[in-house]
Protein backbone atom coordinates (compact mmCIF):
# COMPACT_ATOMS: atom_id res chain seq x y z
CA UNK A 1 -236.51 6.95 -72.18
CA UNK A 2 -236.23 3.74 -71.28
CA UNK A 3 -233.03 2.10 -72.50
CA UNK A 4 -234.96 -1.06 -73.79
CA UNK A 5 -237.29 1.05 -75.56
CA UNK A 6 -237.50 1.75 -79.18
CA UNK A 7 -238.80 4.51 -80.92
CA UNK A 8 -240.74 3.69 -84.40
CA UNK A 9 -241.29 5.74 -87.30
CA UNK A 10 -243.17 5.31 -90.40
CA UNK A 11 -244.62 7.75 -93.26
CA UNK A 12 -246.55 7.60 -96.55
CA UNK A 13 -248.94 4.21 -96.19
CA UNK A 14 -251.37 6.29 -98.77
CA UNK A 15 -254.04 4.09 -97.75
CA UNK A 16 -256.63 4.34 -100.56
CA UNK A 17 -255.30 4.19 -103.42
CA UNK A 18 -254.77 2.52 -106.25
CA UNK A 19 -257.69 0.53 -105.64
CA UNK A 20 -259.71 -1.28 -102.81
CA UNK A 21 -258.20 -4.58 -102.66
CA UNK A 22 -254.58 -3.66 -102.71
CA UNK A 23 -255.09 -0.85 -100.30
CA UNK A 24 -256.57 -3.04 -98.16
CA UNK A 25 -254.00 -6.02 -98.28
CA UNK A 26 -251.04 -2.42 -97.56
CA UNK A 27 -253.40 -1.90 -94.62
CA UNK A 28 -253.06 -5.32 -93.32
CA UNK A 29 -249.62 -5.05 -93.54
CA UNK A 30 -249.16 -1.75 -91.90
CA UNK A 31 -251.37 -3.23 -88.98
CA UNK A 32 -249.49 -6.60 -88.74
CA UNK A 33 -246.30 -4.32 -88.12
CA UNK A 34 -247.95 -2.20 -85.58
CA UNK A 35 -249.17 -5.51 -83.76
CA UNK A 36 -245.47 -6.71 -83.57
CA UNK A 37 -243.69 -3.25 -82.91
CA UNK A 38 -246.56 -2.30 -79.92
CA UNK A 39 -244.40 -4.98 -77.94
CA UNK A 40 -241.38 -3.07 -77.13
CA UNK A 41 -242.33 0.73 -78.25
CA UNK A 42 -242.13 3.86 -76.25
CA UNK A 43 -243.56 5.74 -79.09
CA UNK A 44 -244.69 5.47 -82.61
CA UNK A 45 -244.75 8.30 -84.88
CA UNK A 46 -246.48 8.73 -88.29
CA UNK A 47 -244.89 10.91 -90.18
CA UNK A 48 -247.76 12.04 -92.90
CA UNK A 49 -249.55 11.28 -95.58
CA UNK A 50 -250.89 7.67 -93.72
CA UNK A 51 -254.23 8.05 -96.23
CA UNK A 52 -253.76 9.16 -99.18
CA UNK A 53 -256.99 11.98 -98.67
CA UNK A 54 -258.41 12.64 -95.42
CA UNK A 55 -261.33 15.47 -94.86
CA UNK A 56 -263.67 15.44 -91.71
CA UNK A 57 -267.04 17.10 -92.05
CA UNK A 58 -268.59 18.21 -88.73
CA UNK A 59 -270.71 14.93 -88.59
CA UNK A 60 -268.77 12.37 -90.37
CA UNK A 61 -265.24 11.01 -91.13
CA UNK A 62 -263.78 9.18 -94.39
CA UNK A 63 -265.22 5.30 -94.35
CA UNK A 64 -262.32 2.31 -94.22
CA UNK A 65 -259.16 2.20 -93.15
CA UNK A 66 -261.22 0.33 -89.76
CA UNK A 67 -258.44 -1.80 -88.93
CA UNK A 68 -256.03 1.02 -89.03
CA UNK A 69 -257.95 3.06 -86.63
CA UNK A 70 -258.77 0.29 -84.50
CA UNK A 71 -255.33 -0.54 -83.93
CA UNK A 72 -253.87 3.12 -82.88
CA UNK A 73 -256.29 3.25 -80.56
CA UNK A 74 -255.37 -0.03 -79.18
CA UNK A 75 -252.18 1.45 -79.50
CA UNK A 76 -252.72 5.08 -77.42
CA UNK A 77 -254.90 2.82 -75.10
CA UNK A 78 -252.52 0.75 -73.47
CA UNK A 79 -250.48 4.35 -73.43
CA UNK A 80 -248.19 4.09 -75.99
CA UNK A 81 -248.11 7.52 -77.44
CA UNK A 82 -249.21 7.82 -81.35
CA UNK A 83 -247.87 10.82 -82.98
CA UNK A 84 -249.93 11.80 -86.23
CA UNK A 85 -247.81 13.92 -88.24
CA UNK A 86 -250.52 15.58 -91.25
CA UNK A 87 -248.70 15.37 -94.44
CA UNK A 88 -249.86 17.15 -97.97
CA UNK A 89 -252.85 14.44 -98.49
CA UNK A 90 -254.00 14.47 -94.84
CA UNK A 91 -254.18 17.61 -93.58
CA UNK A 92 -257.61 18.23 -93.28
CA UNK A 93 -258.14 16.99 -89.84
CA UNK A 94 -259.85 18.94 -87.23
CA UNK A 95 -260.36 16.80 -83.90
CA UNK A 96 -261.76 13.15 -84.93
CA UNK A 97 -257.76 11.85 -85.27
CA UNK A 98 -257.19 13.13 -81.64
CA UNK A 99 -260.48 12.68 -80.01
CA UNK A 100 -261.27 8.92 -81.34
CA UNK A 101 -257.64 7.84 -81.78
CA UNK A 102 -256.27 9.41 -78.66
CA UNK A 103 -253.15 11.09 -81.38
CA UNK A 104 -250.72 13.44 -80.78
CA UNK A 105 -251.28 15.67 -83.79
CA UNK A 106 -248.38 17.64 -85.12
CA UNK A 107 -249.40 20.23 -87.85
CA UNK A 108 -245.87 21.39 -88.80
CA UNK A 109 -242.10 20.35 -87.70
CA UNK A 110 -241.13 19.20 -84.61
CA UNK A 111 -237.63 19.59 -82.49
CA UNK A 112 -237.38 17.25 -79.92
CA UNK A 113 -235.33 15.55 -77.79
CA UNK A 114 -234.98 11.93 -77.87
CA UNK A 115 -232.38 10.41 -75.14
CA UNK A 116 -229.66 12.48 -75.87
CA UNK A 117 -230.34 13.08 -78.98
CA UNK A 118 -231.83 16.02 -81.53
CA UNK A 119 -234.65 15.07 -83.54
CA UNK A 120 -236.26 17.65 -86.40
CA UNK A 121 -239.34 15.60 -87.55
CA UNK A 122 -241.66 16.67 -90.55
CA UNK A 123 -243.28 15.40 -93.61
CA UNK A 124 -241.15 17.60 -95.51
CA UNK A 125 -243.49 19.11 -98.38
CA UNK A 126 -242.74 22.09 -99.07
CA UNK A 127 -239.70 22.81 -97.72
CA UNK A 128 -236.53 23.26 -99.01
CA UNK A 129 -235.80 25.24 -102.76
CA UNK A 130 -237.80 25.55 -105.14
CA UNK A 131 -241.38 23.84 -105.84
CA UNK A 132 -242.82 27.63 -105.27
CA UNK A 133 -246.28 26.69 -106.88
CA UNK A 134 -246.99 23.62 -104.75
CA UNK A 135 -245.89 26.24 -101.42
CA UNK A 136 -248.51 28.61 -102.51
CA UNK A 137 -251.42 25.58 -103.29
CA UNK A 138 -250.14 24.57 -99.74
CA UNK A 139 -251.20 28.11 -98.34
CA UNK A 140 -254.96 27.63 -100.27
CA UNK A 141 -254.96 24.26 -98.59
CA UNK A 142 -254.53 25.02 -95.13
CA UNK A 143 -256.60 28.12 -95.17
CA UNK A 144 -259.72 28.05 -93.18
CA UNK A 145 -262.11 29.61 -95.82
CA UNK A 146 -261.00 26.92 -97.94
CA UNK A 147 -262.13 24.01 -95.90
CA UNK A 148 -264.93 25.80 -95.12
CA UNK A 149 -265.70 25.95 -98.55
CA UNK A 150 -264.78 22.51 -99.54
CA UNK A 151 -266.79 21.11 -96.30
CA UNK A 152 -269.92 22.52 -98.14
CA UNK A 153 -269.67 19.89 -101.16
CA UNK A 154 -271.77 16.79 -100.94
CA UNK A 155 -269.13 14.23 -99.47
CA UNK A 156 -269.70 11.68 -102.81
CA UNK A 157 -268.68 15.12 -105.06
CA UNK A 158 -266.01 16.18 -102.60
CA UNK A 159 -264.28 12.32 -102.45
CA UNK A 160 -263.90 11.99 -105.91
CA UNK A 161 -262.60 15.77 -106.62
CA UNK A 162 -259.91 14.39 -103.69
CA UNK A 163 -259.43 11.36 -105.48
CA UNK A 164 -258.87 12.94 -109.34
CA UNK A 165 -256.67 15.59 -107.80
CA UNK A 166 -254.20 12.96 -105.86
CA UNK A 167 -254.02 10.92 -109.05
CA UNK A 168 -253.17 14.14 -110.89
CA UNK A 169 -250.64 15.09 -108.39
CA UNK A 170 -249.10 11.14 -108.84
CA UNK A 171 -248.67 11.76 -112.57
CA UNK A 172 -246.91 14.64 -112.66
CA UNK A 173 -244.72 14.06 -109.67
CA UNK A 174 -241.67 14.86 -111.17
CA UNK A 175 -239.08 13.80 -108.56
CA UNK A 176 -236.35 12.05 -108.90
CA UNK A 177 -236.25 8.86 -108.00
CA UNK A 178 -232.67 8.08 -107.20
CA UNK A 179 -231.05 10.51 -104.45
CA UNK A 180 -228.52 12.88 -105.89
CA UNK A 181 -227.42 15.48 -102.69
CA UNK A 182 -227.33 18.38 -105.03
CA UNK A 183 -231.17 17.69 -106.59
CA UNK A 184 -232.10 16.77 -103.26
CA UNK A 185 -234.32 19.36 -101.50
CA UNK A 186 -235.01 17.88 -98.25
CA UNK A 187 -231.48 17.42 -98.01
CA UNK A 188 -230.78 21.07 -98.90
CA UNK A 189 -232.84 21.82 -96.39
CA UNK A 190 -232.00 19.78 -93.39
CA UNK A 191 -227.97 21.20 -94.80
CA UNK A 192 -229.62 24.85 -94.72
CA UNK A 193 -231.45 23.85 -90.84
CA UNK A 194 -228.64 22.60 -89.50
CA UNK A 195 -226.46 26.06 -89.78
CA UNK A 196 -229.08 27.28 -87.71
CA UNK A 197 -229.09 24.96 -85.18
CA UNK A 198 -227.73 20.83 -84.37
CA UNK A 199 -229.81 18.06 -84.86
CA UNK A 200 -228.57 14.51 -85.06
CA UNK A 201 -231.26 13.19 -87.30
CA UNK A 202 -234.07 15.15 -89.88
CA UNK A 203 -236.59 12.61 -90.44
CA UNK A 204 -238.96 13.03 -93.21
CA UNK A 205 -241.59 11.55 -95.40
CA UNK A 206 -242.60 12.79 -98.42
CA UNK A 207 -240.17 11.82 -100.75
CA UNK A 208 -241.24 8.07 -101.10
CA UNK A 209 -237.49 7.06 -101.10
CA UNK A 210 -235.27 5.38 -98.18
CA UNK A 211 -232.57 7.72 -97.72
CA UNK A 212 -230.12 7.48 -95.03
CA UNK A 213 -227.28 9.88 -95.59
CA UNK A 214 -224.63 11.94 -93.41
CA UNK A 215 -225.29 15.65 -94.09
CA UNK A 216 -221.72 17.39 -95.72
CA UNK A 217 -219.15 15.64 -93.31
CA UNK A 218 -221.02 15.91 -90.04
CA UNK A 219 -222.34 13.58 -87.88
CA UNK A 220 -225.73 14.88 -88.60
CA UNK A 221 -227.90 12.53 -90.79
CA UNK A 222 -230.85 13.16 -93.35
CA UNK A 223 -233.16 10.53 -93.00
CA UNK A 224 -236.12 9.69 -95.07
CA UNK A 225 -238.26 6.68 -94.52
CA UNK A 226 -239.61 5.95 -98.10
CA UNK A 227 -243.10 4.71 -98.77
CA UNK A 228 -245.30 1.26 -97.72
CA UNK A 229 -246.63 1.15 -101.51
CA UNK A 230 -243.34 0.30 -102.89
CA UNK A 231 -240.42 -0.23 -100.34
CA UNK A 232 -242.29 -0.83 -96.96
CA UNK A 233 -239.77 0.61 -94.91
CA UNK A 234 -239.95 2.38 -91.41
CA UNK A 235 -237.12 3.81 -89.13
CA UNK A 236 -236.56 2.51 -85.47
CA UNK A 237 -234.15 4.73 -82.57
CA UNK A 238 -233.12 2.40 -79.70
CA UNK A 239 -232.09 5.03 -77.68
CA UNK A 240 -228.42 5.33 -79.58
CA UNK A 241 -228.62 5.05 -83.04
CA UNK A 242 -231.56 5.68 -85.93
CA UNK A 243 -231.39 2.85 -88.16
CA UNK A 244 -233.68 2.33 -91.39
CA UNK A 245 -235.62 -1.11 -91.82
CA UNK A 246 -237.96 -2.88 -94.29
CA UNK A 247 -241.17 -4.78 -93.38
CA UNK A 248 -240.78 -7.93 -94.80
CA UNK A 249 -243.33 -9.04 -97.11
CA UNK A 250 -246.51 -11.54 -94.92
């Protein structure tokens, strides 16, 4: 990698919700910091959960988000690589990302090298302890017969089922909103990973809270990169260190 390179990484825009006009004024942010970080990036990766639903049917993809779409492939374009991690309200993609966006799609963790350093990168639901009902919706989720299924709804019924079932999902959300290692299960997990195997930073989504936190007393670090709804905040790797940042506000 080149030395004067960075490395950019950003999760959980949830573009869509709560409403038009504020999803649209997070979109213009998210773009405006794409526009400024396309200057000196050797790759960008989005770690999940960038709309808050996505589904594809054969012949035609979500409406919106234009500006967002316009600029990764202005992005992948002038050969930056994009990687599109799916997260637990995105996952049903099956080509359009890729084929229009020119994406890297990742469907589940990645270990990668990164200089000379070891990346694990994930959205993170539905790993770790616990949450066993969510791990088996997860399983109904990804299965093929159920997107088949769900692809046979009328797109105007199938939207708003999407749509009641992510606001559902917001209001019982149950997790805690302060980080406490021992409640943590991302952290558990990366802890749990990295007896199997080193890694200098675990980034993950998911959690919708900045954490940046040594894991026991190694040099390992858990890294999550919070939300653009309520902290705007992204992760950049200049080759040596992984350092957390927030988008200021336009």
């Amino acid at each position: 990698m080149n030395q004067r390179k960075n490395i950019y990484f950003a999760s959980d825009f949830h573009l869509g919700v709560p409403d038009y006009a504020s999803s649209l004024e997070r979109e213009k942010r998210v773009v405006a910091w794409l526009d400024e970080i396309k200057q000196d990036a050797a790759a960008i990766y989005l770690v999940g959960d960038i709309f808050d639903f996505w589904f594809e049917y054969k012949y035609t993809a979500p409406k919106y988000y234009t500006r967002l779409l316009g600029k990764i492939a202005e992005i992948t374009d002038s050969g930056i690589p994009v990687h599109y991690f799916i997260g637990n309200h995105d996952m049903w993609t099956f080509g359009y990302l890729e084929k229009e966006l020119g994406v890297i799609l990742h469907r589940e963790n990645v270990r990668i090298q990164l200089a000379n350093k070891q990346f694990l990168i994930g959205h993170g639901d539905g790993k770790g302890p616990g949450d066993k009902g969510y791990k088996r919706l997860k399983k109904v989720f990804r299965s093929p017969i159920s997107q088949w299924l769900f692809a046979r709804l009328h797109p105007n019924l199938a939207f708003w089922m999407a749509q009641f079932w992510s606001y559902k999902s917001r209001v019982n959300n149950d997790d805690p909103l302060e980080f406490v290692k021992e409640n943590e299960w991302l952290y558990l997990y990366c802890r749990h990973k990295l007896k199997q195997q080193h890694f200098d930073y675990f980034v993950f989504g998911h959690r919708h809270l900045p954490v940046d936190v040594a894991i026991d007393d190694s040099s390992s670090r858990y890294i999550n990169l919070g939300d653009w709804i309520v902290h705007f905040t992204y992760a950049v790797f200049d080759g040596d260190t992984l350092a957390l940042r927030t988008y200021p506000a336009r």
